[in-house]
N, C-alpha and C. Protein backbone atom coordinates (compact mmCIF):
# COMPACT_ATOMS: atom_id res chain seq x y z
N UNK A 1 122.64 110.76 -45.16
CA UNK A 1 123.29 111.80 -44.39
C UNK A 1 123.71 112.92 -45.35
N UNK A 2 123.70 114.24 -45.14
CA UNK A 2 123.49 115.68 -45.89
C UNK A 2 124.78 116.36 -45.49
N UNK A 3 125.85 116.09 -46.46
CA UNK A 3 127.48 116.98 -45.97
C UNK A 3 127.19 117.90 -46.95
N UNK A 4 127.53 119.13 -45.86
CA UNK A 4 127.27 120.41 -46.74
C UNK A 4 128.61 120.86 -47.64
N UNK A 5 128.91 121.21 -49.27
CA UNK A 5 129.74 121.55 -49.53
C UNK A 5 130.88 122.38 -48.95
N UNK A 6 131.79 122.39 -49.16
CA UNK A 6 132.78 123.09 -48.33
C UNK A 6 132.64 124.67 -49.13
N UNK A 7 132.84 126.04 -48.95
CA UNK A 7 132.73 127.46 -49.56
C UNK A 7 133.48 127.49 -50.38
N UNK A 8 133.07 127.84 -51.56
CA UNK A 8 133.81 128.39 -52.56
C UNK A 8 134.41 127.15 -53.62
N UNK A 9 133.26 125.53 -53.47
CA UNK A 9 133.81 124.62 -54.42
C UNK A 9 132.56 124.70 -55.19
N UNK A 10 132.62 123.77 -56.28
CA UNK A 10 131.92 123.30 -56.98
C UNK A 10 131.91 121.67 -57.36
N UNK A 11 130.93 121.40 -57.35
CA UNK A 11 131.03 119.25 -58.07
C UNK A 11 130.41 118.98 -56.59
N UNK A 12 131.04 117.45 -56.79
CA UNK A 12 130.63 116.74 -55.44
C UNK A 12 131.87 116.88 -54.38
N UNK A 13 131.65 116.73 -53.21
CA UNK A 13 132.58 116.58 -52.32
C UNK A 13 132.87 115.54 -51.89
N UNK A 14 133.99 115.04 -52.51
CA UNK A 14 134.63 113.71 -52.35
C UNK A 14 136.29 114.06 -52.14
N UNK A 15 137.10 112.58 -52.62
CA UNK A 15 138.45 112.78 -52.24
C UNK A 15 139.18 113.45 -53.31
N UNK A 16 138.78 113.05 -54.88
CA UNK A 16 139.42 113.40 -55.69
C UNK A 16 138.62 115.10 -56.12
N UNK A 17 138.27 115.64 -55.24
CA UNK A 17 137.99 117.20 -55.24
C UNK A 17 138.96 117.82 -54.55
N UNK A 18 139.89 117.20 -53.76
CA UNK A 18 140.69 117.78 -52.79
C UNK A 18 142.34 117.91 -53.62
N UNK A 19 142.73 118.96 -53.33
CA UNK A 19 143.80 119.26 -53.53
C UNK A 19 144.75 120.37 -52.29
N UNK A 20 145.85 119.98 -52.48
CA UNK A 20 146.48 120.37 -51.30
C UNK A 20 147.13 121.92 -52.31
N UNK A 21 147.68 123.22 -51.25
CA UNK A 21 148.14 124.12 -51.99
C UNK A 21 150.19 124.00 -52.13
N UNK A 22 149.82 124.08 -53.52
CA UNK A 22 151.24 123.69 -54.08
C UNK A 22 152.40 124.50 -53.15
N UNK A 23 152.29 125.20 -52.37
CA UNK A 23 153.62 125.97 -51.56
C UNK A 23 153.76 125.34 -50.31
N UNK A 24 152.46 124.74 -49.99
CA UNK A 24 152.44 123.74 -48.89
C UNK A 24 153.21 122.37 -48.91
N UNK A 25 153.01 121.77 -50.12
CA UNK A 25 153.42 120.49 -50.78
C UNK A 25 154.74 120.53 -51.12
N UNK A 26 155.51 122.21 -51.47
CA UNK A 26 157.23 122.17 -51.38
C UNK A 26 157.67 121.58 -50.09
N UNK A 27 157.35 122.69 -49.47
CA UNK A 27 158.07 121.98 -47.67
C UNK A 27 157.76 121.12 -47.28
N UNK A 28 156.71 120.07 -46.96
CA UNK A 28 156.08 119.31 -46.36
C UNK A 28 156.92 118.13 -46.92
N UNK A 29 157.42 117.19 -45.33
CA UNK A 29 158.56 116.46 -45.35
C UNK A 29 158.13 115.67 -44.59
N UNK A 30 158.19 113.97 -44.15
CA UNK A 30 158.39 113.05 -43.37
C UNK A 30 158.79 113.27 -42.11
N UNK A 31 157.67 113.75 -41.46
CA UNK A 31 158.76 113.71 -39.85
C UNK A 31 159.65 112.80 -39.43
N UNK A 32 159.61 111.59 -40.03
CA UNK A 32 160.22 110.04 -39.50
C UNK A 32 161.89 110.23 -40.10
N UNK A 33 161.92 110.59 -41.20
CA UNK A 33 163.17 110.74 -42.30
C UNK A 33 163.46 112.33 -42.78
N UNK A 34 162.44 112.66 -42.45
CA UNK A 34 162.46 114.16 -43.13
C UNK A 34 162.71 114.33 -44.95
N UNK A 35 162.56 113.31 -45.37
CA UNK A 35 162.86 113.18 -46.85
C UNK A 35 161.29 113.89 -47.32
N UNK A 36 161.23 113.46 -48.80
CA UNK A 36 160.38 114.15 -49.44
C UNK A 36 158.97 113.06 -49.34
N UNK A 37 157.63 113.50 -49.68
CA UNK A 37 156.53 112.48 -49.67
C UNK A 37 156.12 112.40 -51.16
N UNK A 38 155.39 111.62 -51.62
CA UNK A 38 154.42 111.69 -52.61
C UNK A 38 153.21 112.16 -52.15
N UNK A 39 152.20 113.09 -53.20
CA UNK A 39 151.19 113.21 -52.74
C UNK A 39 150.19 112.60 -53.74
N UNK A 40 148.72 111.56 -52.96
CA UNK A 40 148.31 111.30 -53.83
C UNK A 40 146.84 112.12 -53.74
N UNK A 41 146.48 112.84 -54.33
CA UNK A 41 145.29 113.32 -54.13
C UNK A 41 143.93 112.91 -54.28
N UNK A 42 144.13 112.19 -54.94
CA UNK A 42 142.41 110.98 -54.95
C UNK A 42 142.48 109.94 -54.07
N UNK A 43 143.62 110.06 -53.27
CA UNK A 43 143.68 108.86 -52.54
C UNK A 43 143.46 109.80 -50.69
N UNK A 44 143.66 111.36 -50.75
CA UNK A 44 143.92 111.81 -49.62
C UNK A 44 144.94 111.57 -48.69
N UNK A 45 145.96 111.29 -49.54
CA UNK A 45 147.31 111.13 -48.48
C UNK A 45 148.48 111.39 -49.44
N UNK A 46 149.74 111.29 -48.62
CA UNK A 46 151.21 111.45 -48.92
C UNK A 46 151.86 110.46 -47.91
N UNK A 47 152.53 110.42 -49.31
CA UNK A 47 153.61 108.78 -48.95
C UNK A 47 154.84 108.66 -49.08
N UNK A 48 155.38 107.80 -48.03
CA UNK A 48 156.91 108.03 -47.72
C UNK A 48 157.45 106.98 -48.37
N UNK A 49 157.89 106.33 -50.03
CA UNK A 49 158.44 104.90 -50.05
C UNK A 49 159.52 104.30 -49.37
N UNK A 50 160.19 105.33 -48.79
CA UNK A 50 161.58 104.83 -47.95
C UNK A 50 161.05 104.42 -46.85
N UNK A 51 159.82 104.56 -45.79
CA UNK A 51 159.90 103.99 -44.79
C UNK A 51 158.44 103.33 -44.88
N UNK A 52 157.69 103.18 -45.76
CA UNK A 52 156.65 102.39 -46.28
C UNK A 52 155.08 103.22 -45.55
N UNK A 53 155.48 104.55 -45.06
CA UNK A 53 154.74 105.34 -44.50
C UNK A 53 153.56 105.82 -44.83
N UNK A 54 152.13 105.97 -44.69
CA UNK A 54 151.55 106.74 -45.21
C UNK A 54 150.65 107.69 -44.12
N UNK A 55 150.72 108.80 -44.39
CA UNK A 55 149.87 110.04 -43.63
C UNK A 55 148.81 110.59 -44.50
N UNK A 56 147.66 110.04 -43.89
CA UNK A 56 146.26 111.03 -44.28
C UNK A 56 145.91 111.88 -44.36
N UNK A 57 144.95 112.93 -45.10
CA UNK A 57 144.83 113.65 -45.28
C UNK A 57 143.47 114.04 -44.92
N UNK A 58 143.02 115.02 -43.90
CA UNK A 58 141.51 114.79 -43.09
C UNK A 58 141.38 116.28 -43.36
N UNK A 59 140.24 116.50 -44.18
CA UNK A 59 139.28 117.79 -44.16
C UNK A 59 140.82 118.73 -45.01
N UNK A 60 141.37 118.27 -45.63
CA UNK A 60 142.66 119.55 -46.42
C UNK A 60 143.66 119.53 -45.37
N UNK A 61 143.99 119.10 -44.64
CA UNK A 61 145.10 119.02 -43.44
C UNK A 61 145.82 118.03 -43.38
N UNK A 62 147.06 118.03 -43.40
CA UNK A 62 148.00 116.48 -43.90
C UNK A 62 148.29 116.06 -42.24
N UNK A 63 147.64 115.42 -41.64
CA UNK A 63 148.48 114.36 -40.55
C UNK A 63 149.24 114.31 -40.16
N UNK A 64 150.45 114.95 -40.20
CA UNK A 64 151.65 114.27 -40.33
C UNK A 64 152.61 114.23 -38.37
N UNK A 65 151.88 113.21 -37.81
CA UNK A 65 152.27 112.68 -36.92
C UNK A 65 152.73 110.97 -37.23
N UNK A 66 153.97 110.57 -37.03
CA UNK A 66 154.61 109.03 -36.89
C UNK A 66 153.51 108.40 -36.30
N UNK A 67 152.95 108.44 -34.99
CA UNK A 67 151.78 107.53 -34.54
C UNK A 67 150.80 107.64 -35.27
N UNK A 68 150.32 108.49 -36.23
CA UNK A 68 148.76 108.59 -36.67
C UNK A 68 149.01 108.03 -37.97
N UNK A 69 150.43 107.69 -38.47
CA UNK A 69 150.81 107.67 -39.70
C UNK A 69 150.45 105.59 -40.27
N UNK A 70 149.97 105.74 -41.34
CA UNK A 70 149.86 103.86 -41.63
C UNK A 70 151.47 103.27 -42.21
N UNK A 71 151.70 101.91 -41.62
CA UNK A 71 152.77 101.52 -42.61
C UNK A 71 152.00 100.18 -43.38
N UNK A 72 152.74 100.36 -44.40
CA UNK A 72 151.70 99.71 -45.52
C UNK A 72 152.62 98.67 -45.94
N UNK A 73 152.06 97.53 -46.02
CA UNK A 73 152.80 96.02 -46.86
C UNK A 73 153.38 96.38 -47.89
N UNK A 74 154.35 95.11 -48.17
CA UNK A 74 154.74 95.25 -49.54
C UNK A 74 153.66 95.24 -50.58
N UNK A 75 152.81 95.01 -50.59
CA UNK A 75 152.07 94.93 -51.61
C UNK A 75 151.39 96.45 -52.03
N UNK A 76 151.26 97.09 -50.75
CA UNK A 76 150.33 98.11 -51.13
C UNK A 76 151.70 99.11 -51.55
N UNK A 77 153.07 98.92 -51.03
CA UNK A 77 153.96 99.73 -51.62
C UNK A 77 154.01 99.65 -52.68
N UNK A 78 154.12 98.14 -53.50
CA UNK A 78 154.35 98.16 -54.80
C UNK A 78 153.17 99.13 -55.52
N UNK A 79 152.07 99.18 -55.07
CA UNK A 79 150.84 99.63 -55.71
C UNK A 79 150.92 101.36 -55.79
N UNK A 80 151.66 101.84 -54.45
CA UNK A 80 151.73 103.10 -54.53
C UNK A 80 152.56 103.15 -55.51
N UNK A 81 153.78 102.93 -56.02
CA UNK A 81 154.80 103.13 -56.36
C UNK A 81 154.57 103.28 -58.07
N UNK A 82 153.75 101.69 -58.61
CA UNK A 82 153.34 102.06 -59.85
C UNK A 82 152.28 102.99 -60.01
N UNK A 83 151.15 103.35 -59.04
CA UNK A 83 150.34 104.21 -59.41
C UNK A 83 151.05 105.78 -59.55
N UNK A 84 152.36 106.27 -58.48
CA UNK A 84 153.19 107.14 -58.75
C UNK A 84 153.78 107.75 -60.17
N UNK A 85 154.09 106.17 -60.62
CA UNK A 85 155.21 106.20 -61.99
C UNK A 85 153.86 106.23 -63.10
N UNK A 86 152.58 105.74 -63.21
CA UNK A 86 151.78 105.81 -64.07
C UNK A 86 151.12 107.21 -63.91
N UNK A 87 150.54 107.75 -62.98
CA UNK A 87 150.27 109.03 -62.84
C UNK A 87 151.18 110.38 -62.84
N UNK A 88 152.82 110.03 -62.75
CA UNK A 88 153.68 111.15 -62.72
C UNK A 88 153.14 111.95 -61.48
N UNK A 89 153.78 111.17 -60.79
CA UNK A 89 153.73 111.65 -59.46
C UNK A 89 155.10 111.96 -58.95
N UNK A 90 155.29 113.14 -58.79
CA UNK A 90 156.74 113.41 -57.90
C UNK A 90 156.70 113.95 -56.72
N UNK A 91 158.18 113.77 -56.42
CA UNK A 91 158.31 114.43 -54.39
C UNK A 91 157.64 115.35 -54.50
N UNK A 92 157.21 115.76 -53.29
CA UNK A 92 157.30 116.85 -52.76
C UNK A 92 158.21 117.97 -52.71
N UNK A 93 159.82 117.68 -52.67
CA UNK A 93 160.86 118.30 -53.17
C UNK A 93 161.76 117.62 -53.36
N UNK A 94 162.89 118.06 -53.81
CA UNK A 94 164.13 117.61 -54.21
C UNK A 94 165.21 117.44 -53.12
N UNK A 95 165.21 115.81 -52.90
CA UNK A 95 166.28 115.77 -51.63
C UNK A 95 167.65 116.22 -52.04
């Protein structure tokens, strides 16, 4: 199957080509808590560790509906959490 690049990229079009725009990523808050998210960008989502939340990220557009949103085991929290602290990953903003 033939996905045509998106305008104005270069490489392959995958997940870790995607990046969200940094003025977007200040405001953008948890509808559930309204707190701050992580964003992971090779992963295509932002994550809530306080309510074990995660919202996808489809075509550069963050999800962010509670029903469309995944809640994720302890296990995959722990996994976000060190991949966060090993990659230096911070909020979205400062609660």
């Amino acid at each position: 199957m033939f996905l045509p690049r998106r305008p104005g990229r270069s490489g392959p079009d995958n997940l870790s080509d995607m990046t969200l725009d940094s003025q977007l990523l200040a405001i953008l808050a948890c509808p559930d808590d309204k707190g701050p998210l992580l964003y992971f960008a090779d992963e295509a989502s932002l994550y809530n560790p306080r309510t074990q939340r995660r919202y996808r990220i489809d075509d550069d557009i963050p999800v962010m509906l509670i029903d469309e949103s995944e809640v994720v085991d302890d296990a995959e929290h722990a996994r976000l959490g060190a991949k966060a602290e090993a990659d230096n990953i911070s909020p979205t903003f400062e609660s």
